[in-house]
Protein backbone atom coordinates (compact mmCIF):
# COMPACT_ATOMS: atom_id res chain seq x y z
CA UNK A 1 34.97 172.51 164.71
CA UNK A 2 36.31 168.93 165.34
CA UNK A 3 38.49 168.64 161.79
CA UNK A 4 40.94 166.06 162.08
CA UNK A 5 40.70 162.56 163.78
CA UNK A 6 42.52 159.45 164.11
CA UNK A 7 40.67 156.36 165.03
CA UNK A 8 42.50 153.19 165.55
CA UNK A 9 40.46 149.62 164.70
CA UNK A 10 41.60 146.26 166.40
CA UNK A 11 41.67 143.51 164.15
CA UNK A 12 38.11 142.22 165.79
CA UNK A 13 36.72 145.31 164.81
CA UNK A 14 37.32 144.93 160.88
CA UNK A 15 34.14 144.04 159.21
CA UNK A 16 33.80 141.18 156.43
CA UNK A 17 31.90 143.79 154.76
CA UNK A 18 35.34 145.95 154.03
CA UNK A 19 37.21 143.00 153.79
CA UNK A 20 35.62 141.92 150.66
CA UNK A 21 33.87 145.17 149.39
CA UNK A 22 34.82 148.14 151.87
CA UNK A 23 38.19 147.75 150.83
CA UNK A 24 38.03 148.16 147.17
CA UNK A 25 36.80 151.33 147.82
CA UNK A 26 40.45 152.46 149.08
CA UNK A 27 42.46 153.82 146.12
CA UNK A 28 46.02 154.95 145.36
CA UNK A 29 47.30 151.66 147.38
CA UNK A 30 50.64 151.08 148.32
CA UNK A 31 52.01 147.32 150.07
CA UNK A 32 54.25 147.77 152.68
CA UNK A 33 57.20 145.81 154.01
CA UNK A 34 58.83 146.87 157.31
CA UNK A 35 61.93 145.89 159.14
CA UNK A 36 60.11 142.90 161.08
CA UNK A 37 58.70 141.86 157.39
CA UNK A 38 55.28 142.74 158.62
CA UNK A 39 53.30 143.52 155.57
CA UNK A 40 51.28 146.96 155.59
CA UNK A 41 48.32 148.30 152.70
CA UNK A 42 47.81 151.96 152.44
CA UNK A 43 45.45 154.06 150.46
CA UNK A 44 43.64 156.90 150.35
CA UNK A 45 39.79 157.14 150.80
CA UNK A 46 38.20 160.30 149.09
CA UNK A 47 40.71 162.66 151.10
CA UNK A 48 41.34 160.15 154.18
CA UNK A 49 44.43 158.21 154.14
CA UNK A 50 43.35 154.25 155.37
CA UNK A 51 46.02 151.48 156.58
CA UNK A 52 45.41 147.89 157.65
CA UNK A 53 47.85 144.75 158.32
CA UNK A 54 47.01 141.88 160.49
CA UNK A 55 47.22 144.30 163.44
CA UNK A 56 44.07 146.11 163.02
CA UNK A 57 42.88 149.11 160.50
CA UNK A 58 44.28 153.22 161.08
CA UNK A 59 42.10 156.11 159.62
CA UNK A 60 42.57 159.79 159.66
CA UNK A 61 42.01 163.19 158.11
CA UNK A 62 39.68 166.13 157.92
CA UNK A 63 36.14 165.11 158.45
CA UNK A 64 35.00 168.61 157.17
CA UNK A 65 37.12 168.17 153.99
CA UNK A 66 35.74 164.60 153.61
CA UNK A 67 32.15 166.40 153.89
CA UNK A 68 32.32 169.60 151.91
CA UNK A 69 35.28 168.87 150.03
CA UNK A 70 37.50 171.67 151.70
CA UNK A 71 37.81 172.41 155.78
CA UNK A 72 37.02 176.16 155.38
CA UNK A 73 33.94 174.83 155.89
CA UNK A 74 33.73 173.46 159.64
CA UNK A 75 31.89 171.11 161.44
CA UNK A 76 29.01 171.07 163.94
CA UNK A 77 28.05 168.63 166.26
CA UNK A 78 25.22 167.23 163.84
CA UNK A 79 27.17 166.92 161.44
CA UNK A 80 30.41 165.50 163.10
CA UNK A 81 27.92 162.60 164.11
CA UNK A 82 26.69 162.59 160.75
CA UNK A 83 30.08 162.87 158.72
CA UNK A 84 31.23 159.32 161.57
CA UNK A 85 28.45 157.57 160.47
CA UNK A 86 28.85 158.27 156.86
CA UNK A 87 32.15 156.76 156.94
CA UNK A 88 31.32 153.75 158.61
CA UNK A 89 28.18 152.93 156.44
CA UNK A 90 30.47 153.49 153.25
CA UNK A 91 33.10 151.41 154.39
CA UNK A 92 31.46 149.00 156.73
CA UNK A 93 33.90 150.05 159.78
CA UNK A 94 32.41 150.22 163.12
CA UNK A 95 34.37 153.69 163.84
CA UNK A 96 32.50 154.58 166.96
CA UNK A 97 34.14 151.97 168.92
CA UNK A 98 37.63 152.67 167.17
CA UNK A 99 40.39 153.95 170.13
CA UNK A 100 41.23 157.68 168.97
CA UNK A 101 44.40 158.35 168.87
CA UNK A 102 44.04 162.24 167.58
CA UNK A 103 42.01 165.20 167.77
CA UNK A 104 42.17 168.17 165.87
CA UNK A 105 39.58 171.40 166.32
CA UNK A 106 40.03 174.35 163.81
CA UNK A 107 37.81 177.32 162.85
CA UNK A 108 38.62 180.02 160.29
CA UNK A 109 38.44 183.22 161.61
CA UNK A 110 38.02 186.28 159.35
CA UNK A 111 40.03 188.94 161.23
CA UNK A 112 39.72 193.50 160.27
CA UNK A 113 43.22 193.31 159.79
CA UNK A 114 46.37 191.15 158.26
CA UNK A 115 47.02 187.81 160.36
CA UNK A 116 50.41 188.52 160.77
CA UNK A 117 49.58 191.59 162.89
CA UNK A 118 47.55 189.29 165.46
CA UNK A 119 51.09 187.03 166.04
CA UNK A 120 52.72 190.76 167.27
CA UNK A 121 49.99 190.41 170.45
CA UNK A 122 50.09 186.79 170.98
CA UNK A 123 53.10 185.74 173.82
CA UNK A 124 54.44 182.87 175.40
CA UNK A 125 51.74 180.26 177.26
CA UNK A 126 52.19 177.56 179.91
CA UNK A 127 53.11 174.34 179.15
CA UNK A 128 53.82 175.56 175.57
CA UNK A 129 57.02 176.56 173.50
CA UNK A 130 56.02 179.24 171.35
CA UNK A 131 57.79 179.16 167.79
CA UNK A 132 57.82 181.30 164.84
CA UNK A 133 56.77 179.41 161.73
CA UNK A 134 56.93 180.10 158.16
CA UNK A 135 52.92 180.86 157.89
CA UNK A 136 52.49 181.58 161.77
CA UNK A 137 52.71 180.50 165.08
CA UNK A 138 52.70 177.08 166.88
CA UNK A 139 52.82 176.35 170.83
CA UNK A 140 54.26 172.81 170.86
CA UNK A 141 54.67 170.44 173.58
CA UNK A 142 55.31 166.82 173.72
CA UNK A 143 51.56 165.60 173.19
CA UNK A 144 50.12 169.11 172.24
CA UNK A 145 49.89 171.76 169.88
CA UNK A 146 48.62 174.88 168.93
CA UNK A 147 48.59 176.46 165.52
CA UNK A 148 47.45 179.99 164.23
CA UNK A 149 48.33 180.64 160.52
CA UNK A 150 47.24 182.28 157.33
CA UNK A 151 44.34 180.42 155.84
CA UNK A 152 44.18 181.77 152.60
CA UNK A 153 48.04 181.48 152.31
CA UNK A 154 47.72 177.57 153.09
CA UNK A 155 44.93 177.71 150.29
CA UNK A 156 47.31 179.24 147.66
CA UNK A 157 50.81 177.18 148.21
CA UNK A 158 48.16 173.69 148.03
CA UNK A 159 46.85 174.88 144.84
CA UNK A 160 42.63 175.11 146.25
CA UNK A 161 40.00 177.21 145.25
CA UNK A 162 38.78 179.81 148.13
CA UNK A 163 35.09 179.77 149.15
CA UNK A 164 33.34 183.14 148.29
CA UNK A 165 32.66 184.12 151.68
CA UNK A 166 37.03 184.29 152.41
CA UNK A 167 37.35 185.92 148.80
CA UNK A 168 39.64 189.31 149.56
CA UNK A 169 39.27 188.43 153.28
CA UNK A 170 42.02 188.14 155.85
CA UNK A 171 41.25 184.86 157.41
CA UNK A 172 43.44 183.40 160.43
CA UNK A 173 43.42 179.45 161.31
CA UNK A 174 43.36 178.91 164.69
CA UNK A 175 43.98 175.07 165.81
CA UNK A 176 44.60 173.04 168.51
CA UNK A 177 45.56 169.49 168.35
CA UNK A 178 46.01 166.70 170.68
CA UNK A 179 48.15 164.46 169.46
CA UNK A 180 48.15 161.12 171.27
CA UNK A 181 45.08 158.70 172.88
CA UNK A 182 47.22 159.07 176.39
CA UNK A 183 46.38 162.85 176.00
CA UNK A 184 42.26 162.56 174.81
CA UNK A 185 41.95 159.93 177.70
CA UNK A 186 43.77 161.83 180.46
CA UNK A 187 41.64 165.00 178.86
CA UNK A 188 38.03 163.42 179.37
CA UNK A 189 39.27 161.32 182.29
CA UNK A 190 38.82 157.81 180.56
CA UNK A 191 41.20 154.80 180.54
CA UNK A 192 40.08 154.42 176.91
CA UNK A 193 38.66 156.76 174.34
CA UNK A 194 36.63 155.53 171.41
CA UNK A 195 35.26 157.79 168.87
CA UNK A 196 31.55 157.40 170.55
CA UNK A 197 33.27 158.88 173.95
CA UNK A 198 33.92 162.03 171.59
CA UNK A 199 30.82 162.58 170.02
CA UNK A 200 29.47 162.46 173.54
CA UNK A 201 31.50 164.86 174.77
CA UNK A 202 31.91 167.15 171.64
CA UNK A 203 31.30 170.41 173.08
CA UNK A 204 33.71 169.85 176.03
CA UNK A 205 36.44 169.93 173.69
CA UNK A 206 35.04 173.05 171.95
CA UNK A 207 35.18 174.58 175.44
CA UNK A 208 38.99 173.52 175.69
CA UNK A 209 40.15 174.87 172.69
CA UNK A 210 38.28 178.25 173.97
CA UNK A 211 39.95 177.92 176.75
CA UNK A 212 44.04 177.60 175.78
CA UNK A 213 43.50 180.25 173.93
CA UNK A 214 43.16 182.52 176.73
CA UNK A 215 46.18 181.16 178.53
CA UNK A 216 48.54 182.99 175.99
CA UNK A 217 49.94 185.92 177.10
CA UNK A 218 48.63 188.81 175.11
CA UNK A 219 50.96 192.29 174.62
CA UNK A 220 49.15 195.04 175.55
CA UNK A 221 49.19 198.01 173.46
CA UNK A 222 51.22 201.25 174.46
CA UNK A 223 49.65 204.50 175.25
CA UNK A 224 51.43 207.25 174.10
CA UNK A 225 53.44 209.56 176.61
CA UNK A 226 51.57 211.16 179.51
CA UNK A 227 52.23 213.38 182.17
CA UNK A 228 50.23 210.78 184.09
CA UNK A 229 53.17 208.59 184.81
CA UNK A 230 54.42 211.26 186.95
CA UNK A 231 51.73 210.69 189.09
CA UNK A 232 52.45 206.37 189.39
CA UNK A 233 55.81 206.03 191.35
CA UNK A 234 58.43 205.15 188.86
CA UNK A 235 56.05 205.58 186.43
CA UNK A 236 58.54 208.09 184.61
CA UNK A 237 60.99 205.23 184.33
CA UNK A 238 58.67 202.51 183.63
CA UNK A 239 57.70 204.67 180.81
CA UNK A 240 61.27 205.15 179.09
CA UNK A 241 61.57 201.31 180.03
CA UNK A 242 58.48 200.50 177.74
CA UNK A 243 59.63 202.78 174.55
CA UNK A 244 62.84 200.59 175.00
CA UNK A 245 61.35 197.72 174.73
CA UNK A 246 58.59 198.80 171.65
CA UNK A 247 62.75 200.31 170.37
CA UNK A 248 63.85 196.31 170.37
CA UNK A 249 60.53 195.08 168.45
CA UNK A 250 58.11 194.28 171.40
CA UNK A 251 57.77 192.11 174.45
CA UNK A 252 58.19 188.82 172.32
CA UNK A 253 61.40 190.00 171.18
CA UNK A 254 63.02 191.13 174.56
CA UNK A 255 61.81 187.18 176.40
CA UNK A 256 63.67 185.86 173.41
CA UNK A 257 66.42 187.95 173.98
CA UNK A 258 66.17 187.04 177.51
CA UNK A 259 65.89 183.52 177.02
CA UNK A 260 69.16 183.57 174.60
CA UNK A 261 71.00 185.34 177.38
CA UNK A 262 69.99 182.36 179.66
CA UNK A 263 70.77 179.34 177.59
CA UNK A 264 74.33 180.65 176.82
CA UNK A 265 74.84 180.88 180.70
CA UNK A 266 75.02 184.46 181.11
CA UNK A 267 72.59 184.92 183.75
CA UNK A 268 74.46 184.08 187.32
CA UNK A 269 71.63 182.19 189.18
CA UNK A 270 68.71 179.99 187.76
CA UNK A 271 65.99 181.84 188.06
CA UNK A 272 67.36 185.24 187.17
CA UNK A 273 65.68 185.08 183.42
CA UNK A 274 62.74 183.75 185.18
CA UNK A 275 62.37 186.40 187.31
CA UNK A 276 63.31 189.35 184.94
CA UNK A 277 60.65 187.62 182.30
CA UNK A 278 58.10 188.36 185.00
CA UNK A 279 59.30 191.43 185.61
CA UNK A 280 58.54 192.58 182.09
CA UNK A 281 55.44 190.94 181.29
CA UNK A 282 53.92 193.25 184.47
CA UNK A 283 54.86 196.13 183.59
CA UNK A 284 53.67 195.49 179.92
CA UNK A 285 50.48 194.97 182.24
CA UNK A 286 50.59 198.40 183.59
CA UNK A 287 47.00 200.22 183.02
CA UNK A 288 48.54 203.84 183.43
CA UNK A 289 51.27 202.87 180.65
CA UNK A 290 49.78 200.15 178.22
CA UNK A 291 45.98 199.67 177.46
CA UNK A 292 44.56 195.89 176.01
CA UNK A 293 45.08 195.42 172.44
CA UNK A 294 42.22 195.72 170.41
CA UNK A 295 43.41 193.33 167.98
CA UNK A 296 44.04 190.36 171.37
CA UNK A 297 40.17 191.76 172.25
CA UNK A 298 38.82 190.99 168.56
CA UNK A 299 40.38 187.69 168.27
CA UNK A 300 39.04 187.19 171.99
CA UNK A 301 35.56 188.06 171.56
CA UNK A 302 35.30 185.90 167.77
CA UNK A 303 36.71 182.58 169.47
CA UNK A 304 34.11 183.41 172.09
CA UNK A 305 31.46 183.68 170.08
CA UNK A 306 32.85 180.56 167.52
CA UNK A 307 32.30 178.55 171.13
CA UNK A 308 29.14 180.10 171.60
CA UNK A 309 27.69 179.43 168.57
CA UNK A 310 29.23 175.64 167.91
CA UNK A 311 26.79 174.61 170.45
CA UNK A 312 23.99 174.89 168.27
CA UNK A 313 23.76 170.98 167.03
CA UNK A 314 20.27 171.19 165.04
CA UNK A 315 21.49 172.56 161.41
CA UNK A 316 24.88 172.40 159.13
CA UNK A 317 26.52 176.01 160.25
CA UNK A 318 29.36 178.00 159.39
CA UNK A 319 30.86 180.36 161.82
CA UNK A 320 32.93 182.37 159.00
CA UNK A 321 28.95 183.29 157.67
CA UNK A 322 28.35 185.65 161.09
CA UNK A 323 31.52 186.59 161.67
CA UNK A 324 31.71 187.91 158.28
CA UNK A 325 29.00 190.34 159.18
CA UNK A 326 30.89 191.01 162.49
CA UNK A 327 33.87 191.80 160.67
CA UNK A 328 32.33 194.20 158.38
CA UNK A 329 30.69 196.39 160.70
């Protein structure tokens, strides 16, 4: 689950044992020369990228890639602890007292249908800006981000091999990333974070990336017409309100053409576009109009489980294994 990490290394904390064999073991290097004529050395270890200068030693990359060669395979807690402590032996680094500086968690979900049908159900979330990427979606603020995307499409534009169990699969990425130490620290409520602080507290940021997922907005689904609504007050026009709004492309599309309005000053007060946002998103709520998506309830109940089931710290596991047998049923 924990894929990428970034562990910073004062200069105290650099070894003799990398100094004279540790780093001969970094390949691909590359000396350089900033603007203050500080000299920098950069290379890449198996698939993690290493720098050092007199100010101390930076290291990041997929752990799970690092360990099984590709992250469509994810990590445990075992073997997070196990893939740490391989690197350090190797390369004589002391990385569980490093300061992280980034944390990335990731699982590959297979999914019944196409990935790009989940985006359709996935809104806006607090603290986020929700954009439309190439391969996806990302919610981005300053020192956060999440990231859902095509899997198998990454694996195709890099040029890697797909693991049998994804073969002819729809598989969706789901990330989330904190970006900065300021972030991890302020997360587990430390002044410092080293990279022993997160292998103690592993499964609390499993929980977490459970968790912002089920602050985005989901779209509810739209029941076809009833002569039920008659029966809700306004219902009738709430109705006709919702098939506009599934005419313009969807709830996503109407905020954005809300949020347009507002940013070229259209909208008199401040909070008018706030207000009429809100106004929508209820009645996309409404249980005699619009029912839960059963796509938003899939992708619910697999993260759920992926949670559930990364707590088990005794063996190697693979989530994509089960859910594979989930999906197919």
């Amino acid at each position: 689950m924990i894929d990428t990490i970034k562990i910073y290394l004062h200069p105290d904390l650099i070894s003799s044992y990398f100094k004279t064999i540790g780093i001969n073991k970094i390949k691909n290097k590359k000396r350089i020369i900033n603007e203050n004529s500080e000299v920098y050395e950069s290379g890449k270890y198996k698939n993690l990228h290493v720098s050092y200068s007199f100010k101390g030693l930076y290291i990041d990359g997929s752990l799970a890639k690092f360990m099984y060669g590709t992250n469509q395979m994810t990590l445990n807690e075992d073997s997070f602890i196990k893939v740490i402590d391989k690197i350090s032996t190797e390369l004589g680094l002391p990385l569980t007292e490093g300061k992280v500086i980034r944390v990335d968690i990731g699982e590959n979900i297979i999914t019944k249908e196409p990935e790009n049908h989940y985006y359709k159900v996935m809104g806006e979330a607090v603290h986020f800006t929700r954009i439309k990427c190439s391969n996806g979606l990302e919610y981005r603020s300053s020192n956060r981000c999440v990231s859902v995307y095509n899997k198998i499409r990454e694996l195709k534009i890099k040029q890697e091999p797909v693991i049998p169990v994804f073969t002819d699969r729809n598989v969706l990425r789901y990330e989330y990333r904190l970006l900065n130490h300021e972030t991890i620290a302020k997360f587990l409520k430390k002044e410092q974070v080293t990279a022993a602080d997160i292998v103690q507290n592993y499964q609390k940021f499993i929980t977490e990336w459970e968790k912002i997922f089920g602050t985005i907005y989901k779209n509810n689904d739209l029941l076809t017409f009833s002569s039920n609504v008659f029966k809700e007050k306004k219902g009738f026009e709430k109705q006709i309100t919702i098939l506009g709004v599934k005419s313009m492309g969807g709830l996503q599309t109407v905020i954005d053409t809300i949020k347009e309005a507002r940013k070229d000053k259209f909208f008199p007060y401040s909070n008018s576009a706030t207000n009429l946002i809100a106004r929508f998103k209820e009645l996309m709520q409404s249980p005699i109009l619009t029912e839960k998506s059963t796509l938003a309830t899939e992708l619910t109940g697999k993260i759920r489980l992926i949670g559930f089931l990364s707590s088990n710290a005794n063996a190697d596991f693979m989530a994509t294994d089960l859910l594979s047998d989930i999906t197919k049923s």
